[in-house]
Protein backbone atom coordinates (compact mmCIF):
# COMPACT_ATOMS: atom_id res chain seq x y z
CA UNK A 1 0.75 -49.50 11.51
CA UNK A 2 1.74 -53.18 10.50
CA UNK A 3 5.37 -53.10 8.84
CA UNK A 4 6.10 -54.69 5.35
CA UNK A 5 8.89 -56.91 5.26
CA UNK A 6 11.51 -55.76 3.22
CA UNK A 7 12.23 -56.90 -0.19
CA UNK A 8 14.60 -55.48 -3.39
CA UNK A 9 14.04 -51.80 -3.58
CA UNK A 10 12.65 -51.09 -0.29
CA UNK A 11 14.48 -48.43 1.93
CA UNK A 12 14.93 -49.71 5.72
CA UNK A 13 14.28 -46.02 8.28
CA UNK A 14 15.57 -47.56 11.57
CA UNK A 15 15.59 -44.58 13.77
CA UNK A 16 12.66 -42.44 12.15
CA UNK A 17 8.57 -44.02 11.76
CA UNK A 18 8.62 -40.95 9.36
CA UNK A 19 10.08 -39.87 5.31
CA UNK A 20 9.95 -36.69 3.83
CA UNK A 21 10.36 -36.44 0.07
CA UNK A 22 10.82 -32.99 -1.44
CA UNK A 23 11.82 -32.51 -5.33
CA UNK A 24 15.11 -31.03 -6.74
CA UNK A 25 13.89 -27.76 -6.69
CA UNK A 26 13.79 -27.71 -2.76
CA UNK A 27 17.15 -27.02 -1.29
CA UNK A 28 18.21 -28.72 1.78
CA UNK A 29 20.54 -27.00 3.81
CA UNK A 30 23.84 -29.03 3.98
CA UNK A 31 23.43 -30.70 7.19
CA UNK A 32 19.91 -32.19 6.04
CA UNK A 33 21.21 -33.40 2.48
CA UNK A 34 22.47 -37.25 3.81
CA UNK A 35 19.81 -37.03 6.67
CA UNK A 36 17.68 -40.61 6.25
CA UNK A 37 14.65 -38.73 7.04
CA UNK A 38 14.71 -36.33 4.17
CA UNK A 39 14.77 -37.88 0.23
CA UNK A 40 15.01 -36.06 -2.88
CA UNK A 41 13.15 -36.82 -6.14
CA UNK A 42 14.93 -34.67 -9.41
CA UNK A 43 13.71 -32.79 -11.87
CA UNK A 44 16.01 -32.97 -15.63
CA UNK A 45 17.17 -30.15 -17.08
CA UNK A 46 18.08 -29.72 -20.57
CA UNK A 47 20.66 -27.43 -22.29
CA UNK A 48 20.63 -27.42 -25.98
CA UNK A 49 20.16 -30.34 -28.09
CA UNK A 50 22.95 -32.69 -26.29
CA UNK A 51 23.24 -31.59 -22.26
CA UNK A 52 20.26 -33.39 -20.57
CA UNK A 53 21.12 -34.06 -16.86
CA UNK A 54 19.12 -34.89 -13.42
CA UNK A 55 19.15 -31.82 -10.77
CA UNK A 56 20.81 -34.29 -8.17
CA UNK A 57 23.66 -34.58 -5.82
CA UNK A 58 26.20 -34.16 -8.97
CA UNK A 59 24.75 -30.83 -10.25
CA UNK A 60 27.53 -28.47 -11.11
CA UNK A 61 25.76 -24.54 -11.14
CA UNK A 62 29.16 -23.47 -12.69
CA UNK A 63 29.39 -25.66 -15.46
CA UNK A 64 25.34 -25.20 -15.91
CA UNK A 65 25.09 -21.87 -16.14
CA UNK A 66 28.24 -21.66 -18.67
CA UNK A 67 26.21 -23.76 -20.87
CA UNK A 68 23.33 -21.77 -20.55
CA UNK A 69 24.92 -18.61 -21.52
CA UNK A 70 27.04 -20.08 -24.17
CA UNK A 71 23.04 -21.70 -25.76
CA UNK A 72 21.48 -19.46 -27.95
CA UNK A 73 18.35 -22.07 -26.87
CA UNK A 74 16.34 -21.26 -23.69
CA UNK A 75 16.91 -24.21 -21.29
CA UNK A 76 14.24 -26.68 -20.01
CA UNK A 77 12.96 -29.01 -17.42
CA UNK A 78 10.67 -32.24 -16.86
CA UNK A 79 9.45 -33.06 -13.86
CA UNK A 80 9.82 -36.45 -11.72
CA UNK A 81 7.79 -39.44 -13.12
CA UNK A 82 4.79 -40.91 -10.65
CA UNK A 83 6.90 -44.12 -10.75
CA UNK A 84 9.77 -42.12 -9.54
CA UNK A 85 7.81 -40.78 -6.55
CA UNK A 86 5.95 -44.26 -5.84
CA UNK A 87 9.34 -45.87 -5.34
CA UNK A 88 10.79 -42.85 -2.83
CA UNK A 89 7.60 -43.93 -0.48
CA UNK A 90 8.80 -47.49 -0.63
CA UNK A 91 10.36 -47.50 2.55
CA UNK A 92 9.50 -48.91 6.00
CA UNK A 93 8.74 -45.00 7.51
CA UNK A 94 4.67 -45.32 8.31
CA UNK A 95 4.50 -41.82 7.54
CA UNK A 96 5.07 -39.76 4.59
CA UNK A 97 5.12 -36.57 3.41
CA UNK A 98 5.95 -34.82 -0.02
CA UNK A 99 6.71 -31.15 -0.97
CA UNK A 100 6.36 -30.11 -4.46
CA UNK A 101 6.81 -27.43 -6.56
CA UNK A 102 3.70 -25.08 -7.37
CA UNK A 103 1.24 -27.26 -9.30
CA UNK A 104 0.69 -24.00 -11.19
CA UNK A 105 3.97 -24.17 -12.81
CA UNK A 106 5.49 -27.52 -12.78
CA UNK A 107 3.73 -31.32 -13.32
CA UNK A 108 6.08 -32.37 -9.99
CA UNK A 109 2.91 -32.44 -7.33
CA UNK A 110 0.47 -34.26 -9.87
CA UNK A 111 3.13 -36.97 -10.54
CA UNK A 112 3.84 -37.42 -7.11
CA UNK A 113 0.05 -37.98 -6.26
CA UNK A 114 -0.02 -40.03 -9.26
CA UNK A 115 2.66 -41.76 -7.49
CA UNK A 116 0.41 -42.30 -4.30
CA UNK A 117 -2.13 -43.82 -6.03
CA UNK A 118 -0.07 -46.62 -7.89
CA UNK A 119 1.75 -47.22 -4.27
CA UNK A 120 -1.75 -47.87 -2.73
CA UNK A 121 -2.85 -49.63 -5.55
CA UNK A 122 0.35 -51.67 -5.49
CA UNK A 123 0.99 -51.68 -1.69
CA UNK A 124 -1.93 -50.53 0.01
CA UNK A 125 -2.70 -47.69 2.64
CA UNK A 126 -0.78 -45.57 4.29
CA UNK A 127 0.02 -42.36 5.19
CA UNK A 128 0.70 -40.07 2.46
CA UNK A 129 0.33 -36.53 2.52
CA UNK A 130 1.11 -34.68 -0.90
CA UNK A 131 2.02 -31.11 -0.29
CA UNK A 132 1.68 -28.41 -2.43
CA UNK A 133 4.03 -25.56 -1.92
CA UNK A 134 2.46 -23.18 -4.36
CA UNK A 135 6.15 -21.58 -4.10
CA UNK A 136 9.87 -23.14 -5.14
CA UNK A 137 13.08 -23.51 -3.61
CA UNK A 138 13.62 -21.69 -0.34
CA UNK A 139 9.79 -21.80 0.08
CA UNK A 140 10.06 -25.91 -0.34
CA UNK A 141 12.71 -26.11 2.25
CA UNK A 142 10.37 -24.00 4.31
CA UNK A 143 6.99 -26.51 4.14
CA UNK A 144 10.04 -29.21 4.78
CA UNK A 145 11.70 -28.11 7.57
CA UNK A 146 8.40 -27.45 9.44
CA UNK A 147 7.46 -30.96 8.57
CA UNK A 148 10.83 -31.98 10.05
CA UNK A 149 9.70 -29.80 13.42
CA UNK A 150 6.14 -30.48 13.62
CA UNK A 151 6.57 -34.46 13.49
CA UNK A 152 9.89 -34.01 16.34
CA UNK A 153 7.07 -32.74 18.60
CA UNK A 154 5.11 -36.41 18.34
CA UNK A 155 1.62 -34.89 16.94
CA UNK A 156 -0.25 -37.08 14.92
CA UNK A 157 -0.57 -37.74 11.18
CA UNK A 158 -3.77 -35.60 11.05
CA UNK A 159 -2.55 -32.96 13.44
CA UNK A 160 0.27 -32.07 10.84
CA UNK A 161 -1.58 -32.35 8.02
CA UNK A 162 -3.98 -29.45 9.45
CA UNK A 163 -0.81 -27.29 10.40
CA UNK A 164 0.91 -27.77 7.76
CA UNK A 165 -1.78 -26.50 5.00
CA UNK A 166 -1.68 -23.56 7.50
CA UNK A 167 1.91 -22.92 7.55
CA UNK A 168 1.97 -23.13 3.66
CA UNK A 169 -0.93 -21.05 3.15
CA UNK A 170 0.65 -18.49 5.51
CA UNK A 171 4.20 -18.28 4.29
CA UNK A 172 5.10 -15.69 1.55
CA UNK A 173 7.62 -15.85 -0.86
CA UNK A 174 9.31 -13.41 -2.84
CA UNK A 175 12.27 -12.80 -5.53
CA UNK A 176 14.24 -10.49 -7.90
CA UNK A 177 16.22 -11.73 -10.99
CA UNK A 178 18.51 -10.19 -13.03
CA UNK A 179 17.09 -12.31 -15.90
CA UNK A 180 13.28 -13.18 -16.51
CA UNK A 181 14.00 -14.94 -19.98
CA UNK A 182 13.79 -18.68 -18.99
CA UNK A 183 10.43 -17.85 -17.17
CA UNK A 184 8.91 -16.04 -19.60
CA UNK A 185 10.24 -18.32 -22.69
CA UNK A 186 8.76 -21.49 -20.30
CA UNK A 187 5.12 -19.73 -19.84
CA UNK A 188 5.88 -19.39 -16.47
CA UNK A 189 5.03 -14.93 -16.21
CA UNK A 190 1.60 -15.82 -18.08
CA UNK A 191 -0.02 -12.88 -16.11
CA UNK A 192 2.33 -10.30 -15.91
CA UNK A 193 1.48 -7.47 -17.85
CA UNK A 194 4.09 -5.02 -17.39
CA UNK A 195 6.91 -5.53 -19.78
CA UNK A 196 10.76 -4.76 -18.29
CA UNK A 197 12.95 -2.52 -19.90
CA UNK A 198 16.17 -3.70 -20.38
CA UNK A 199 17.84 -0.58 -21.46
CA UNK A 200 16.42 1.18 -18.01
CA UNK A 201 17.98 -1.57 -16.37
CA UNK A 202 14.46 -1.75 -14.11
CA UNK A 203 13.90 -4.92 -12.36
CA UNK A 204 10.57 -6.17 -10.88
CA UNK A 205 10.05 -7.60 -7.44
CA UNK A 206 8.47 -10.49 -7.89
CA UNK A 207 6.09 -12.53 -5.51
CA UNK A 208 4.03 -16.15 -5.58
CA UNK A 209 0.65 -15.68 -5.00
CA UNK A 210 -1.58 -19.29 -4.80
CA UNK A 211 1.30 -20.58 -6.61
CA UNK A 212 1.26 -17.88 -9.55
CA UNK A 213 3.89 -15.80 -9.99
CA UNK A 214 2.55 -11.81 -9.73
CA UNK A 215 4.56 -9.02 -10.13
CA UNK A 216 4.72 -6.35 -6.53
CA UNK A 217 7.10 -3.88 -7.19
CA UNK A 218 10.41 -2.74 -9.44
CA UNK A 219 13.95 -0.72 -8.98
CA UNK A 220 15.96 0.72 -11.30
CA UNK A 221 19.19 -1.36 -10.57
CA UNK A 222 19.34 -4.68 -8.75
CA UNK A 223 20.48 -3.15 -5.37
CA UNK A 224 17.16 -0.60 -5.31
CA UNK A 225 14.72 -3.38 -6.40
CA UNK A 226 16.59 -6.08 -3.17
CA UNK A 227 16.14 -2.70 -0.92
CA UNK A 228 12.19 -2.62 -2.35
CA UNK A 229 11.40 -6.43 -1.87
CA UNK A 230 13.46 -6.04 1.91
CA UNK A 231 10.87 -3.03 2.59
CA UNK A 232 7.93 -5.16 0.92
CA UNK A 233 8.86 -8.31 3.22
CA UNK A 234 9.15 -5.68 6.26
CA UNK A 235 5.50 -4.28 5.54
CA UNK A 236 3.79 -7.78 5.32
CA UNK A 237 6.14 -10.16 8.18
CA UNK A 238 3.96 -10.36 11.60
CA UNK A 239 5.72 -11.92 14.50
CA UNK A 240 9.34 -11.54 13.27
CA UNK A 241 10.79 -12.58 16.43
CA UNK A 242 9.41 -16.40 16.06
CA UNK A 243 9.79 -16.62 12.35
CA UNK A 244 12.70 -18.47 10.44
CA UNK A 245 13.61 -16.28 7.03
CA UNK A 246 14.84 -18.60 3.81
CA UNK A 247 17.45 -16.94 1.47
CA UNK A 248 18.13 -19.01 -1.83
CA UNK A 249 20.58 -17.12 -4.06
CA UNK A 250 22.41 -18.40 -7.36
CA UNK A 251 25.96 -17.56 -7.38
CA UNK A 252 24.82 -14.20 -5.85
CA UNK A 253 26.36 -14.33 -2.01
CA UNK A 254 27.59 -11.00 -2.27
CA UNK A 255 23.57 -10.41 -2.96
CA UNK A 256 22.45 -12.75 -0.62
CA UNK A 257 24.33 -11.27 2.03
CA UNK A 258 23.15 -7.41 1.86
CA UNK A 259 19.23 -8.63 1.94
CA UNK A 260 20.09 -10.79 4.81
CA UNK A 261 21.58 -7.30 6.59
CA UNK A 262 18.51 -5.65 5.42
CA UNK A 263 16.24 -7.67 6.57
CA UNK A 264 17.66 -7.78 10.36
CA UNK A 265 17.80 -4.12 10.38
CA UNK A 266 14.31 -3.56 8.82
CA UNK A 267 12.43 -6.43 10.63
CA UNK A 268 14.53 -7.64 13.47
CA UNK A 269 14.48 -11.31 12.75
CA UNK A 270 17.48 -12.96 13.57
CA UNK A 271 16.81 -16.23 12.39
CA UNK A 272 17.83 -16.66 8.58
CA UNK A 273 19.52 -19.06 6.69
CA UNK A 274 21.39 -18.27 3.52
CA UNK A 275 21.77 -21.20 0.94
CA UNK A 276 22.85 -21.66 -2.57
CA UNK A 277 19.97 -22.90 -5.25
CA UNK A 278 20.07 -26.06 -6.57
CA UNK A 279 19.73 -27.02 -10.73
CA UNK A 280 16.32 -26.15 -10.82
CA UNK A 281 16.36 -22.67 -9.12
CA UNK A 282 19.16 -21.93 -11.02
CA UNK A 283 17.49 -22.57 -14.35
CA UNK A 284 14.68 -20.44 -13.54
CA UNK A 285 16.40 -17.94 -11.30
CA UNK A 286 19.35 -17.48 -13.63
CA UNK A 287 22.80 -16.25 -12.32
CA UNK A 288 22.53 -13.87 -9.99
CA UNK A 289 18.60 -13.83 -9.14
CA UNK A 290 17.72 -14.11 -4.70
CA UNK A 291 14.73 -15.74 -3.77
CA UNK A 292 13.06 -15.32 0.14
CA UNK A 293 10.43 -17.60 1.54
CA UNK A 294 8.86 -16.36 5.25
């Protein structure tokens, strides 16, 4: 591919002919976060009438979720604008590749092909492969991570592309919150029928299906509905030995922890990586909620 000379606003890649951009709602696990091959486009989140931030590097979850608690209003998010995107594939990297958010919940994947068209328009070709996660968080860093692999073994741009709608279409993700307000309030559980009762202190185990959230289970305490979703992700994993197991908790490690015990006694796998959500997962997850992407 011919390189562009650079000019103001264009990001120099050195070592890597390769970008990924993922949106705030992915989390990269620490060692990724200042990588040059990885870039992240934010979501803003609102709190009330005067808190209106970007989910970036400065995100504090304490001070967030004290502000949500303390709002009698149900907080809110925007997703990335195209321009937004269109500059993050400004960069000398002749390959790029974008994770989203579920286009079933969240404008983030159709701004960020918006954003490929007024690159090519602006720019011209190139390689640009828009990926929708139909999932969140964990599930994100999962599409991203085998991006990161997949390209490390030298296949081509079409080779990955292939793959990597397999891998997403594969992968499973699934969650239980304490607190299903902000989704419901934000249209997000359009679709689930059964309605939780509080009092019983029952809470579903929830699941993304073609980027919808479904509902697959419920316990009566958060500990028996974790135990439920372990046994759920136990019924449906195939191969456990050569699969990589995504836990994304907020403020929950204690929580995070026990399903991460569960889930090598019940399955096996040994490979699993525990993370804390970022601002976007938070808001939707609340404190407390887990999320797992296989």
């Amino acid at each position: 591919a011919q390189k562009r000379r650079l000019g103001k606003g264009w990001k120099s890649d050195m070592k890597y002919n390769y970008k990924i951009v993922v949106d705030s709602c992915c989390e990269l696990p620490e060692e990724l976060r200042d990588d040059e091959r990885f870039e992240r486009v934010p979501l803003e989140i609102e709190v009330g009438d005067d808190y209106r931030i970007l989910d970036d590097e400065n995100f504090d979850q304490k001070d967030f979720l004290r502000r949500v608690a303390e709002c009698p209003k149900c907080p809110k998010s925007s997703c990335p604008s195209p321009e937004s995107y269109m500059n993050a594939y400004r960069t000398e990297a002749e390959r790029v590749y974008v994770v989203t958010l579920t286009s079933k919940l969240s404008g983030s994947y159709n701004s960020a092909v918006l954003g490929k068209n007024l690159y090519e328009e602006q720019y011209g070709d190139k390689n640009i492969l828009v990926v929708d996660s139909r999932s969140a968080s964990c599930g994100e860093t999962q599409i991203a991570l085998k991006l990161m692999e997949l390209e490390e073994q030298g296949l081509t741009f079409a080779e990955i592309t292939k793959k990597i709608r397999h891998f997403r279409n594969e992968m499973h993700t699934y969650f239980v919150l304490d607190n299903l307000e902000t989704l419901r309030k934000n249209g997000r559980l359009t679709g689930i029928k059964a309605v939780v009762a509080s009092t019983l202190s029952i809470k579903p185990v929830m699941a993304a299906e073609d980027g919808i959230i479904v509902q697959r289970g419920q316990g009566i305490g958060i500990k028996k509905a974790l135990n439920k979703m372990v046994d759920l992700i136990a019924s449906e994993l195939t191969d456990a030995d050569k699969k990589r197991i995504i836990i994304s908790h907020c403020n929950a490690p204690d929580r995070a922890l026990l399903v991460e015990q569960m889930i090598k006694l019940k399955t096996g796998c040994n490979n699993i990586m525990m993370q804390d959500m970022a601002g976007i997962s938070s808001m939707y997850a609340n404190d407390g909620g887990v999320i797992v992407a296989v």
